[in-house]
N, C-alpha and C. Protein backbone atom coordinates (compact mmCIF):
# COMPACT_ATOMS: atom_id res chain seq x y z
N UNK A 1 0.83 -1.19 0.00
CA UNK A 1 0.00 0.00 0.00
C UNK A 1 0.88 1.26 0.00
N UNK A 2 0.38 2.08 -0.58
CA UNK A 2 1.24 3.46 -0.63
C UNK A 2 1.09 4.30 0.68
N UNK A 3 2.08 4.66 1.30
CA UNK A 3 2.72 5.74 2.07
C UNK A 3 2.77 7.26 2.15
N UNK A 4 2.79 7.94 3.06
CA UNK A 4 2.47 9.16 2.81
C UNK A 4 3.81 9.75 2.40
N UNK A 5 5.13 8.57 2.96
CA UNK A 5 6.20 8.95 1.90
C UNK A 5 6.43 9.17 0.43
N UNK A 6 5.35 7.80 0.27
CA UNK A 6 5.00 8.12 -1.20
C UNK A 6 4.03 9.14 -1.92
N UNK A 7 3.39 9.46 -0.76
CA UNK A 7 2.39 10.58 -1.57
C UNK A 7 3.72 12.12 -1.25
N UNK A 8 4.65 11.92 -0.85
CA UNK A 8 5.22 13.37 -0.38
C UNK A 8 6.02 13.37 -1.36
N UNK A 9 6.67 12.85 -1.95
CA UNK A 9 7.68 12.54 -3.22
C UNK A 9 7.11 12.22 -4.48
N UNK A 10 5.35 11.08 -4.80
CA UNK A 10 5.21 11.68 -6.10
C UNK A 10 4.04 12.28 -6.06
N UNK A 11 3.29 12.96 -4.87
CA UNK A 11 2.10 13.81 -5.31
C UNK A 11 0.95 12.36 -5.86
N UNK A 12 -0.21 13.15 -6.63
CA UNK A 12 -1.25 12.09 -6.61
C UNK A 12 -0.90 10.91 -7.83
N UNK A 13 0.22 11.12 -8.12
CA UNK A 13 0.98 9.67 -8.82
C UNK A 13 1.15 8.53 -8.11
N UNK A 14 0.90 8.72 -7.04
CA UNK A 14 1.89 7.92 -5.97
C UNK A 14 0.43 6.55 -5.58
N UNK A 15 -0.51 6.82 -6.15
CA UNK A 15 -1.60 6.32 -6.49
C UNK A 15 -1.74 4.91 -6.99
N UNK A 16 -0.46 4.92 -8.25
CA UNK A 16 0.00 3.94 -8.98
C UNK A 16 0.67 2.62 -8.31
N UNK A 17 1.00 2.91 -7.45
CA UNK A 17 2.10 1.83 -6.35
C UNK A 17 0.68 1.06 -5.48
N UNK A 18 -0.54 1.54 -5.27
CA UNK A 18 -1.25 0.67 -4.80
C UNK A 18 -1.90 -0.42 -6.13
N UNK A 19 -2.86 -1.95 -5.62
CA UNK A 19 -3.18 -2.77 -6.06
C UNK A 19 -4.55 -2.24 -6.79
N UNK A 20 -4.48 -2.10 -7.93
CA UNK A 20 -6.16 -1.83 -8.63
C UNK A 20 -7.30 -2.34 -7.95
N UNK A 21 -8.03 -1.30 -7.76
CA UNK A 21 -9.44 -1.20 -7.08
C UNK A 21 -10.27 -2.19 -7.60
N UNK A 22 -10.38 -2.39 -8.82
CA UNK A 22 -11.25 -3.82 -9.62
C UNK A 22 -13.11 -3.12 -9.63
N UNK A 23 -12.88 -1.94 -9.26
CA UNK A 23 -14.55 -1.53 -9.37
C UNK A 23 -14.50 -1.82 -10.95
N UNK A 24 -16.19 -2.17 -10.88
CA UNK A 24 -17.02 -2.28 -12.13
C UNK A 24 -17.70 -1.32 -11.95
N UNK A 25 -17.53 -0.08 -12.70
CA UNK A 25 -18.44 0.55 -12.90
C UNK A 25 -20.03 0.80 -13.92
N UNK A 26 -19.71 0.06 -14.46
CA UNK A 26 -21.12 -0.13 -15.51
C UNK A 26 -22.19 0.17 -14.82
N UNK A 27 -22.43 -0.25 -13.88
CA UNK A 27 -23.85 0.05 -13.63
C UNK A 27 -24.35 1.29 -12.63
N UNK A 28 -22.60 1.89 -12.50
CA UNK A 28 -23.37 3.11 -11.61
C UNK A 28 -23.90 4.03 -12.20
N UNK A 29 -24.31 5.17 -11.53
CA UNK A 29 -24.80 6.37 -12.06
C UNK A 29 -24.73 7.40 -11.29
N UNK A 30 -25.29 8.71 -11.90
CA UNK A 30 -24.47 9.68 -10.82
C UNK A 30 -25.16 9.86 -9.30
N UNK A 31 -24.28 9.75 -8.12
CA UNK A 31 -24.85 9.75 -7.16
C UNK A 31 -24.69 11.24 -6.25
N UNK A 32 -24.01 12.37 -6.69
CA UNK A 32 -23.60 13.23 -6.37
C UNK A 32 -23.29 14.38 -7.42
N UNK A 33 -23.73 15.77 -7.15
CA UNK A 33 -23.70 16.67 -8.85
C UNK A 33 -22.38 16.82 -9.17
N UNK A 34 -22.09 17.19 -10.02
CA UNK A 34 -20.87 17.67 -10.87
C UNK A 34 -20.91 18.96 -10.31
N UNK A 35 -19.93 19.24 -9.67
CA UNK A 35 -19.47 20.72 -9.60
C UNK A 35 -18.41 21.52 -10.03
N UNK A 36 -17.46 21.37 -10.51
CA UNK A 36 -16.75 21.87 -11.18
C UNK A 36 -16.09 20.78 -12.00
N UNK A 37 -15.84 21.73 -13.48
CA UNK A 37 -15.37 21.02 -14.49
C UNK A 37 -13.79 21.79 -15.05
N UNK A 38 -12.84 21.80 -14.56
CA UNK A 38 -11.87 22.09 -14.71
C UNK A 38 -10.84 21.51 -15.77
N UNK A 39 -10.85 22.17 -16.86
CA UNK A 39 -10.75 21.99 -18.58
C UNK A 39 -9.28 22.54 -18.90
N UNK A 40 -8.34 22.86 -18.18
CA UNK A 40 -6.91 23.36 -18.46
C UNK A 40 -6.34 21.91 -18.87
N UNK A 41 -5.51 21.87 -20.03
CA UNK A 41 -5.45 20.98 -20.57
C UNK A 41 -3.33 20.47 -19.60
N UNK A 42 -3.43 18.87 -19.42
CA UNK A 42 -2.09 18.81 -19.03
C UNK A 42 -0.84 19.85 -18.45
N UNK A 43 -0.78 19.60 -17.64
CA UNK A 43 0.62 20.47 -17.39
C UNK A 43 0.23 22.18 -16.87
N UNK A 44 -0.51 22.12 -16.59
CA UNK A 44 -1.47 23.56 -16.20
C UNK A 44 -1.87 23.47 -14.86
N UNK A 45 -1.23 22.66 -14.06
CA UNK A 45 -1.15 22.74 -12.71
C UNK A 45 -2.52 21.53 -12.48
N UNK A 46 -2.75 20.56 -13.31
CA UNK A 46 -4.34 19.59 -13.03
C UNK A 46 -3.80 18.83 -12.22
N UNK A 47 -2.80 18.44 -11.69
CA UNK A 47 -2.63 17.89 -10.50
C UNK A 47 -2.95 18.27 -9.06
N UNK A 48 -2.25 19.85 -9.00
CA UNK A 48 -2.62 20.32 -8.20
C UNK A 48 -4.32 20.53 -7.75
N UNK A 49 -4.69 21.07 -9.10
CA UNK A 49 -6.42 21.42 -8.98
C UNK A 49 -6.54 19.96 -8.60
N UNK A 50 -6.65 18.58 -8.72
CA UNK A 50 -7.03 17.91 -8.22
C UNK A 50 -6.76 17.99 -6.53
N UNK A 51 -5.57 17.61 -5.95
CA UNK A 51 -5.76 18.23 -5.05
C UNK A 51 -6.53 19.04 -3.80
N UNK A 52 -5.96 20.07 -4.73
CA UNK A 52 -6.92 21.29 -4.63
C UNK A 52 -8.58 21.12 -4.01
N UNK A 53 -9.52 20.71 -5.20
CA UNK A 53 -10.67 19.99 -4.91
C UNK A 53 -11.15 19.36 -3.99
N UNK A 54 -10.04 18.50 -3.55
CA UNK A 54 -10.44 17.59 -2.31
C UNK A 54 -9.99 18.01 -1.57
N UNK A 55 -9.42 19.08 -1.30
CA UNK A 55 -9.16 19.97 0.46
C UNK A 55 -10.18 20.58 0.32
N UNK A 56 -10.67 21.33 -0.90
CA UNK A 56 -11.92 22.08 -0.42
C UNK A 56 -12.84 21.04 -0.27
N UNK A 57 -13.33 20.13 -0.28
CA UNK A 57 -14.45 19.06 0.33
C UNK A 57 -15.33 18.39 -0.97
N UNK A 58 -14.60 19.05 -2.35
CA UNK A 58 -15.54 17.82 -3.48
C UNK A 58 -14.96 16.28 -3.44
N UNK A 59 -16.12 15.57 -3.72
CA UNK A 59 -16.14 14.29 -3.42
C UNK A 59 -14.94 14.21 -4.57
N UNK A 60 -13.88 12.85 -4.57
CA UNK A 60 -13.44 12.19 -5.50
C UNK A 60 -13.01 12.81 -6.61
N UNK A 61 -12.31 13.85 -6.84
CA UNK A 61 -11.99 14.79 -7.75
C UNK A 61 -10.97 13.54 -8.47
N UNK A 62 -11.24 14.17 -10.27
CA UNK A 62 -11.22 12.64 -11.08
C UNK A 62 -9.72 13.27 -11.98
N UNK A 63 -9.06 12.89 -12.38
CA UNK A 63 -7.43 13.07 -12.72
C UNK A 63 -7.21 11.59 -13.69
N UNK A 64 -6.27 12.46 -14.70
CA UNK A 64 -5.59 11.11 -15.46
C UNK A 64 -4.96 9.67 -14.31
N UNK A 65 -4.47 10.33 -13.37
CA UNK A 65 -3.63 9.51 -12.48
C UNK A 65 -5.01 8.59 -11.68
N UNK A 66 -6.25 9.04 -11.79
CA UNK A 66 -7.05 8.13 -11.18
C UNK A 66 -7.38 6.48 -11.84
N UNK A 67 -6.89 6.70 -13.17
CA UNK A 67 -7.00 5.65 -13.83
C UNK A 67 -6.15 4.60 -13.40
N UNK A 68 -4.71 4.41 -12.19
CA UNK A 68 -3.92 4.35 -11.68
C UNK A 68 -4.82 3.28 -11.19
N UNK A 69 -5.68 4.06 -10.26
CA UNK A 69 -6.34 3.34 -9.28
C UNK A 69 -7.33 1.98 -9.78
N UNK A 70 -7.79 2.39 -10.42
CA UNK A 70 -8.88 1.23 -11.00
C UNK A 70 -8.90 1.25 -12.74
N UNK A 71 -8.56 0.38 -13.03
CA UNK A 71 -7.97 0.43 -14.98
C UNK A 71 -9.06 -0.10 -15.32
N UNK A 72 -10.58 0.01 -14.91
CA UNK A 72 -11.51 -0.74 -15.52
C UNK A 72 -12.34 0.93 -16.10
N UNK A 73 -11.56 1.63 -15.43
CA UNK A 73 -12.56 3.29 -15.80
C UNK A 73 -12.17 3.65 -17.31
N UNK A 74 -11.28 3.58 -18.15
CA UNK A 74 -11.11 3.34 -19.57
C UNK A 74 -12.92 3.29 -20.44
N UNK A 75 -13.10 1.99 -19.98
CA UNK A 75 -14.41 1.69 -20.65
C UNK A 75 -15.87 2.64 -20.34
N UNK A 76 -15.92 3.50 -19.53
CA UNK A 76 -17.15 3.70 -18.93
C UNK A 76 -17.90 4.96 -19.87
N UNK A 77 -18.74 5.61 -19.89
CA UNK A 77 -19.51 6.74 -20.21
C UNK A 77 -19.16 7.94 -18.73
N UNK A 78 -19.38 9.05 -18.93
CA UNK A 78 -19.81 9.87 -18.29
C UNK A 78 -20.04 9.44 -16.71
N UNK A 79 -21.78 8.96 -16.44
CA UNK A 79 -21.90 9.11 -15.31
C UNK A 79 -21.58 7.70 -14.47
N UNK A 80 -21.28 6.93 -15.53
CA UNK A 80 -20.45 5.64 -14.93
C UNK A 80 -19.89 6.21 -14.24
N UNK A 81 -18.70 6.58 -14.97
CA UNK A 81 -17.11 6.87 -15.03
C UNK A 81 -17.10 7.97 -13.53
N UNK A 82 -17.90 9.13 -13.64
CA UNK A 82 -17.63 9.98 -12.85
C UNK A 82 -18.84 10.03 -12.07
N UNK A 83 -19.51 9.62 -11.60
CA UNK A 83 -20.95 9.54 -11.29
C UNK A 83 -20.71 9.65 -9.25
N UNK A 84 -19.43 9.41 -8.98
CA UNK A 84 -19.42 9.66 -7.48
C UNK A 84 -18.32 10.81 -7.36
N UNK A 85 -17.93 11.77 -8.48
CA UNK A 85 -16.58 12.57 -8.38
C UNK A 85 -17.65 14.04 -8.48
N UNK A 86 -17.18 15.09 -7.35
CA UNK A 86 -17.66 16.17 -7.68
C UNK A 86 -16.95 17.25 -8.43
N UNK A 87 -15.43 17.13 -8.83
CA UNK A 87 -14.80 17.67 -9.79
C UNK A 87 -14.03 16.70 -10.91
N UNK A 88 -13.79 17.22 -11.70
CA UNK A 88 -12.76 16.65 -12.87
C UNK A 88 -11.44 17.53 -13.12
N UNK A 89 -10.59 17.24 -13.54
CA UNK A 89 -9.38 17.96 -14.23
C UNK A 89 -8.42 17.21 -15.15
N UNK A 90 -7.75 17.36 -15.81
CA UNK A 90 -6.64 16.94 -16.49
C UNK A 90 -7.13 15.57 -17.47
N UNK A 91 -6.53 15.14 -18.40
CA UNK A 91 -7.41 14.15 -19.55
C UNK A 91 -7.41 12.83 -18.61
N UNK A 92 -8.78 12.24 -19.17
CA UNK A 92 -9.75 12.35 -20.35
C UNK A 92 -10.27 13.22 -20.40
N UNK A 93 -11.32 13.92 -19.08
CA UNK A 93 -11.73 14.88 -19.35
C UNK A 93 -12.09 15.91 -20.43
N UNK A 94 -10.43 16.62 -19.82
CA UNK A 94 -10.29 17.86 -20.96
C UNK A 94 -10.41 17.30 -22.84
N UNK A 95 -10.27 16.43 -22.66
CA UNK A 95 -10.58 15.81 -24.73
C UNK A 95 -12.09 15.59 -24.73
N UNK A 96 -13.43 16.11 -23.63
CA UNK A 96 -14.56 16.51 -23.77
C UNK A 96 -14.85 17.32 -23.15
N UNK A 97 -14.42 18.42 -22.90
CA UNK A 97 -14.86 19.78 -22.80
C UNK A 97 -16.35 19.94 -22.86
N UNK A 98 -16.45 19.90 -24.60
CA UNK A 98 -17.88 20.20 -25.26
C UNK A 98 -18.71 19.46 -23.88
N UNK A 99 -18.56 18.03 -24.23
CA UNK A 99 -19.65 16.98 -24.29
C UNK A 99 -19.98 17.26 -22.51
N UNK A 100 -18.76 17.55 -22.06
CA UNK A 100 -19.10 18.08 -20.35
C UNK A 100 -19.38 19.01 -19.94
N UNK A 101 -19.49 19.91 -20.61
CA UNK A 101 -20.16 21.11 -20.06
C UNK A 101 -21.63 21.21 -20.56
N UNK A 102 -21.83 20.34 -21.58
CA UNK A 102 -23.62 20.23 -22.21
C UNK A 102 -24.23 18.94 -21.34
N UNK A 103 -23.27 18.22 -20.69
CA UNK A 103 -23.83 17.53 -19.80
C UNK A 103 -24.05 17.60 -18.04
N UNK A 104 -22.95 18.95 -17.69
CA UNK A 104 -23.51 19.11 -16.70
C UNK A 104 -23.05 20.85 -16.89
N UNK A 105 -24.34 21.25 -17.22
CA UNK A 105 -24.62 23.00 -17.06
C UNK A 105 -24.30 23.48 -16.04
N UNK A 106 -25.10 23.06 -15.19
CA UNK A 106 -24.72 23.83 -13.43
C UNK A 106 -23.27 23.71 -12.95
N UNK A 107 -22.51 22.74 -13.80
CA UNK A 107 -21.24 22.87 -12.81
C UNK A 107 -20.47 24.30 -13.42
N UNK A 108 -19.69 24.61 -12.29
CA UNK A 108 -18.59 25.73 -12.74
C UNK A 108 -17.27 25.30 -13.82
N UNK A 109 -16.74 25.79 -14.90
CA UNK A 109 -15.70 25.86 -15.26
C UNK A 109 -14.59 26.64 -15.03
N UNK A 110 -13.32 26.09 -15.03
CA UNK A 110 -12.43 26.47 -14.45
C UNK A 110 -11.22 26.27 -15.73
N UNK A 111 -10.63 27.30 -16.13
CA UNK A 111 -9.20 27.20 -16.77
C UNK A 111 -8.07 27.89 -16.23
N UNK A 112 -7.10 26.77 -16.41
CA UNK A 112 -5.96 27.32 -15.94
C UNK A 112 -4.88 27.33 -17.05
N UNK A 113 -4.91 28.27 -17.25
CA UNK A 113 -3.76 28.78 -18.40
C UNK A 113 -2.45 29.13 -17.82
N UNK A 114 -1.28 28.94 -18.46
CA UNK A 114 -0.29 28.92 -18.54
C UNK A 114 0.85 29.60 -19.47
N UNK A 115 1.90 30.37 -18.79
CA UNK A 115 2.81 31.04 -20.04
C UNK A 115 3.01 29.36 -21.34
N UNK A 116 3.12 29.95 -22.40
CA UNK A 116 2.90 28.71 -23.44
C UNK A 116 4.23 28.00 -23.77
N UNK A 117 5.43 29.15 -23.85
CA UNK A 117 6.67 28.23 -23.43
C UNK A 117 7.05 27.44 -22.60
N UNK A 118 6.87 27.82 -21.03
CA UNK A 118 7.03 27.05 -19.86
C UNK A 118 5.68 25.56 -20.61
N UNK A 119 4.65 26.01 -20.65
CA UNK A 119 4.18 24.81 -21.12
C UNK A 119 4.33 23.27 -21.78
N UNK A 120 4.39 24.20 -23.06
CA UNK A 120 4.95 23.53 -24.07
C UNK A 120 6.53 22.87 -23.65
N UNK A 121 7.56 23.61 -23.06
CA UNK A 121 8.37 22.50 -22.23
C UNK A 121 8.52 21.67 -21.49
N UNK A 122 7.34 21.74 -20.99
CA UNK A 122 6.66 20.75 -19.63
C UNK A 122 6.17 19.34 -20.78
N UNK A 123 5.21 20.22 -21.21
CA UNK A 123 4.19 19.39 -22.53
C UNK A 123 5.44 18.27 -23.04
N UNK A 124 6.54 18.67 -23.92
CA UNK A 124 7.04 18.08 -24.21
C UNK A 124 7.90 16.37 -23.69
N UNK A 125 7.73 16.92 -22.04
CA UNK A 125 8.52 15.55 -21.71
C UNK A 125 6.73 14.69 -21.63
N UNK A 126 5.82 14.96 -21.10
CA UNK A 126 4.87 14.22 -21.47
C UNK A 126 4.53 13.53 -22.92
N UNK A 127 4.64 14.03 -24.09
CA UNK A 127 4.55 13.82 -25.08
C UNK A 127 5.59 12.14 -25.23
N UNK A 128 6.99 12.81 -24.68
CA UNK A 128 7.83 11.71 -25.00
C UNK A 128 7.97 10.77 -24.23
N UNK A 129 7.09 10.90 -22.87
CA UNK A 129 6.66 9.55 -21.99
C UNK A 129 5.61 8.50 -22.71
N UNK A 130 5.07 9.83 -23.31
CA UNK A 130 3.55 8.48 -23.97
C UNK A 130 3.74 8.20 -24.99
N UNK A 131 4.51 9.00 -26.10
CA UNK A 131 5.11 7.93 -26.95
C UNK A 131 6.25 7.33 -27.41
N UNK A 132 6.80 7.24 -26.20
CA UNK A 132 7.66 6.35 -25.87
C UNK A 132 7.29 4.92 -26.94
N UNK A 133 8.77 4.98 -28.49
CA UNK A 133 8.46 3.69 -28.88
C UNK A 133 8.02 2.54 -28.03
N UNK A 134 9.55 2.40 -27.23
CA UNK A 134 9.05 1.08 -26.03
C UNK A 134 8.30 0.52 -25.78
N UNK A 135 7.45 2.05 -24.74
CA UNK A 135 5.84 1.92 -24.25
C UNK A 135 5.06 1.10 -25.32
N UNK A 136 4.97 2.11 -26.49
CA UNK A 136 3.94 1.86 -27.43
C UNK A 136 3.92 0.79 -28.38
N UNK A 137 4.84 0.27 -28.49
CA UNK A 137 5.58 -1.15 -29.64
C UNK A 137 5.44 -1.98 -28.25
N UNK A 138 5.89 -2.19 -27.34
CA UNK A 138 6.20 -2.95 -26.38
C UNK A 138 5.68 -3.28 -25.44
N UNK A 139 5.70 -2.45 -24.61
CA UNK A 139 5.09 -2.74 -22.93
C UNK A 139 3.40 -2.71 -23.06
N UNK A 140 3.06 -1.98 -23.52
CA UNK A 140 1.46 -1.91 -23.91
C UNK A 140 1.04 -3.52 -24.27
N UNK A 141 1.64 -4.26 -25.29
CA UNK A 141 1.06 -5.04 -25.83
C UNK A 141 1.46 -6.41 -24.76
N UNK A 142 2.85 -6.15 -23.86
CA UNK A 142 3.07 -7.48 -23.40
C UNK A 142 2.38 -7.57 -21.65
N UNK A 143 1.52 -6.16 -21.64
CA UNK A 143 0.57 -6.12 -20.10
C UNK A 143 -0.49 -5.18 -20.70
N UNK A 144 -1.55 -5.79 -21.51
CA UNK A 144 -2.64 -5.22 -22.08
C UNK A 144 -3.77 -5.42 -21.29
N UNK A 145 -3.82 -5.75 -20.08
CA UNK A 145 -4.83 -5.28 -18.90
C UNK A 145 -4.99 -4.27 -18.78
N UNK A 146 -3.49 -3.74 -17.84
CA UNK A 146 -3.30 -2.94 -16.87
C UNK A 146 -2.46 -1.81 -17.83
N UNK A 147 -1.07 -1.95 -18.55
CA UNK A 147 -0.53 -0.98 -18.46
C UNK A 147 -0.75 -0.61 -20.07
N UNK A 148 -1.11 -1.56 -20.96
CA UNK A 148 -2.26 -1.48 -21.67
C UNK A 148 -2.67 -0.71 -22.27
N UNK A 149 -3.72 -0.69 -21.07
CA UNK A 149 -5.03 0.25 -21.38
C UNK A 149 -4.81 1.73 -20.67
N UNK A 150 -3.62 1.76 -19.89
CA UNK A 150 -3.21 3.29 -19.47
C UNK A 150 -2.45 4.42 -20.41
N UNK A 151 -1.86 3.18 -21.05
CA UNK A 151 -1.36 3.80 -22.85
C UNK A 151 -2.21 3.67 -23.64
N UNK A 152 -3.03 3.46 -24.26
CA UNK A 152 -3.81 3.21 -25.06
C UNK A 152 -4.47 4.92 -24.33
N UNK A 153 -5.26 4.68 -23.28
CA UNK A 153 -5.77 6.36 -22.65
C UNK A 153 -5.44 7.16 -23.09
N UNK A 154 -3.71 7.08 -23.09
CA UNK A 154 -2.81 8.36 -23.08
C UNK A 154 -2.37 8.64 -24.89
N UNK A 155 -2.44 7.67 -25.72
CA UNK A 155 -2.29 7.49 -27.22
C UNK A 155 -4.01 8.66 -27.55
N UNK A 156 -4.76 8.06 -26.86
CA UNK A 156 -5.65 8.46 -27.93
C UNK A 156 -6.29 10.07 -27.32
N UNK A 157 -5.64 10.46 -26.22
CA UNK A 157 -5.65 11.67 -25.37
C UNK A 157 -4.96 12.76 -26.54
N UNK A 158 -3.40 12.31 -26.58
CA UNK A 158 -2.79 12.61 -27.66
C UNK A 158 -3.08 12.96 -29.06
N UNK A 159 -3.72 11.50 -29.47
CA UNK A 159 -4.33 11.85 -30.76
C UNK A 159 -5.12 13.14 -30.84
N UNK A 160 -6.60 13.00 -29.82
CA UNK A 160 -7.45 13.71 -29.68
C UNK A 160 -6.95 15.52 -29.56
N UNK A 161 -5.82 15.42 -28.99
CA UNK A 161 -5.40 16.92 -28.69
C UNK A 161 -4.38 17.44 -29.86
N UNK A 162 -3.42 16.90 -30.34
CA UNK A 162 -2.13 17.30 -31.13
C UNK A 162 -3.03 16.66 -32.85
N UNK A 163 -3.80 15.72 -32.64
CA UNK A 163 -4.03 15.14 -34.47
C UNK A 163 -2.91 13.87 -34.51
N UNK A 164 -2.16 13.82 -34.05
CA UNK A 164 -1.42 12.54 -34.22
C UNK A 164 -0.64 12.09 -32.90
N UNK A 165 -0.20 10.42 -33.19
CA UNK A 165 0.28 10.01 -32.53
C UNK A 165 1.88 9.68 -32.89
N UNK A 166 2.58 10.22 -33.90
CA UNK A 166 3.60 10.60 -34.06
C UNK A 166 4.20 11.52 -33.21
N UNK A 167 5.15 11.44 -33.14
CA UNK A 167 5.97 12.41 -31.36
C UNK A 167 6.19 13.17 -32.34
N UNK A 168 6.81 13.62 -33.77
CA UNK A 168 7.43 14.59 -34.37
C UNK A 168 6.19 15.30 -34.53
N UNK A 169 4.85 14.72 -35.10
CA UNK A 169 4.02 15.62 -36.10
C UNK A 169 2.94 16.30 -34.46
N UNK A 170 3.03 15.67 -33.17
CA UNK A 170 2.60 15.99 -32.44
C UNK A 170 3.32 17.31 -31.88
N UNK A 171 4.08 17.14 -31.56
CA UNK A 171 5.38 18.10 -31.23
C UNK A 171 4.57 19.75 -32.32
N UNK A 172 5.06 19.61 -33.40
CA UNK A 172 4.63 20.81 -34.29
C UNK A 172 2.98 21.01 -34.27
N UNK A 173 2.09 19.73 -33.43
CA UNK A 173 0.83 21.14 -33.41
C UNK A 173 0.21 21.26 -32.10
N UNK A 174 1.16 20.82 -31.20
CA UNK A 174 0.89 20.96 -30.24
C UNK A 174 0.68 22.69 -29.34
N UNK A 175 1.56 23.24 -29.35
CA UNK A 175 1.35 25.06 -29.39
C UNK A 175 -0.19 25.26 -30.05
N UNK A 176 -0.40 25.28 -31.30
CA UNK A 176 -1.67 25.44 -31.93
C UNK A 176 -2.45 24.76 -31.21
N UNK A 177 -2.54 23.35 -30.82
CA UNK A 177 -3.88 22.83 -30.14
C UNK A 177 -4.05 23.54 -28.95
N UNK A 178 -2.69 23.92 -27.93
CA UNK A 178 -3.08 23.98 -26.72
C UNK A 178 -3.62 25.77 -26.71
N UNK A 179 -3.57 26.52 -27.78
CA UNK A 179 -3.60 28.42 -27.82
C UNK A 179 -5.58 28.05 -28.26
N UNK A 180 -5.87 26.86 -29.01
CA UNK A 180 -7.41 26.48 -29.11
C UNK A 180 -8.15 26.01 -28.58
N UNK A 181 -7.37 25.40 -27.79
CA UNK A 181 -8.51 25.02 -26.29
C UNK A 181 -8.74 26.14 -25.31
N UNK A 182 -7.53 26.94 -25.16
CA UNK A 182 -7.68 27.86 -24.00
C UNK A 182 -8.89 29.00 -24.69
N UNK A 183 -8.64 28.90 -26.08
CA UNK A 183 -9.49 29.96 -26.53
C UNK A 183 -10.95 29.42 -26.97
N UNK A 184 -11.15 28.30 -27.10
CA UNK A 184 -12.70 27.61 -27.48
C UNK A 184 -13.30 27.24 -25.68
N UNK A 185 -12.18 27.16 -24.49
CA UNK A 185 -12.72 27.02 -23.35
C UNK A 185 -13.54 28.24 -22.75
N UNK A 186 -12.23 29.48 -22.90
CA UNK A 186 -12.87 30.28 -22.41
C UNK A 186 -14.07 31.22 -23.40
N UNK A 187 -14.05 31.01 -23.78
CA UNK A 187 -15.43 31.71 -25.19
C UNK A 187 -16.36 30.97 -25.38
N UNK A 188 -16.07 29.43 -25.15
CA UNK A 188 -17.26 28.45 -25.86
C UNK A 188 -17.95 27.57 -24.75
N UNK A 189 -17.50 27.85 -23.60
CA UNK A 189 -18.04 26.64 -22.23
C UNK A 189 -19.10 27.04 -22.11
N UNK A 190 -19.44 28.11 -22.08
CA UNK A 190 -21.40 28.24 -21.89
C UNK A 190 -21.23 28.49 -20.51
N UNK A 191 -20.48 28.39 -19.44
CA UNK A 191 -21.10 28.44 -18.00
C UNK A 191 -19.64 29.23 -17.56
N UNK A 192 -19.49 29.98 -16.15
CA UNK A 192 -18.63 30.32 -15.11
C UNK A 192 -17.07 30.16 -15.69
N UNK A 193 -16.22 30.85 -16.48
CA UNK A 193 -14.85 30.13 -16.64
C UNK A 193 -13.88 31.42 -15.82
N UNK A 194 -13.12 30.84 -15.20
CA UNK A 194 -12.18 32.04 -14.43
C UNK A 194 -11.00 31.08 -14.97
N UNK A 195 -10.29 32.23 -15.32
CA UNK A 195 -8.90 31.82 -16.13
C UNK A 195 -7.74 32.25 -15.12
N UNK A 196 -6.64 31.37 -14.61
CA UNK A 196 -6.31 32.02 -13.55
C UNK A 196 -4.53 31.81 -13.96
């Protein structure tokens, strides 16, 4: 089981070192509202806002790194998937923006923008974690449960945001995707966005 040593050294990564939860979610639904939908895409501090969330008292605030916990959340819809979390941040999420803010109106949106160089340098070692030949030729296919389906997440996160899963052709539209989300978030969410 993970340690608070381990939560002090990797933050809510540290998530990963415990044994998968094995929930089935299929048949839940939402048991608690959506309250904030926090749409700053990677590397924009969504760790922290997760965090964040759960000191202020929302239930289960939902993070790429939650997939850590239980690798069966890949498959789910909406209120499966998030149906006991009162915030969201960082992908999957953010690669439905649209579809989450037309599905839950009342919650608040939240962007956190970022100088775009510091970003985009951050951005970059992520880019080359997930497509990592290795990972993606390799390790994916020889633990397609578990580590799998956490690449596979992160491939098609990628896709969804940059247009490809090439590290070079991602790399060159990555700046452009991330200057169009901040600008289709804050203009196009329909509800509450404080850009901070």
């Amino acid at each position: 089981m993970t340690t608070q040593a381990d939560y002090d050294r990797l933050g809510g990564w540290a998530v990963m070192l415990n044994p998968d939860a094995g929930i089935d979610r299929h048949k839940c639904t939402r048991t608690i509202p959506m309250e904030v939908l926090s749409l700053g895409f990677s590397r924009t501090a969504t760790l922290s806002m997760q965090e964040a969330f759960s000191f202020l008292g929302y239930p289960d605030p939902y993070h790429y790194s939650s997939i850590f916990a239980n690798i069966k959340d890949p498959d789910m819809e909406f209120d499966q998937l998030l149906g006991h979390c009162g915030a969201v941040t960082d992908a999957p999420a953010v690669c439905f923006r649209r579809e989450l803010t037309e599905a839950y109106p009342e919650a608040k949106v939240v962007l956190v923008e970022r100088d775009e160089d510091r970003w985009y340098k951050s951005f970059e070692g992520v880019l080359e974690g997930v497509l990592d030949p290795f990972l993606v030729c390799v390790l994916r296919f020889t633990d397609p449960f578990w580590l799998g389906r956490i690449v596979n997440v992160g491939m098609l996160w990628i896709e969804g945001f940059t247009g490809s899963t090439d590290l070079q052709q991602a790399r060159a539209n990555a700046r452009a995707a991330y200057r169009k989300l901040c600008r289709d978030t804050s203009y196009g969410a329909g509800g509450a966005v404080a850009g901070v």
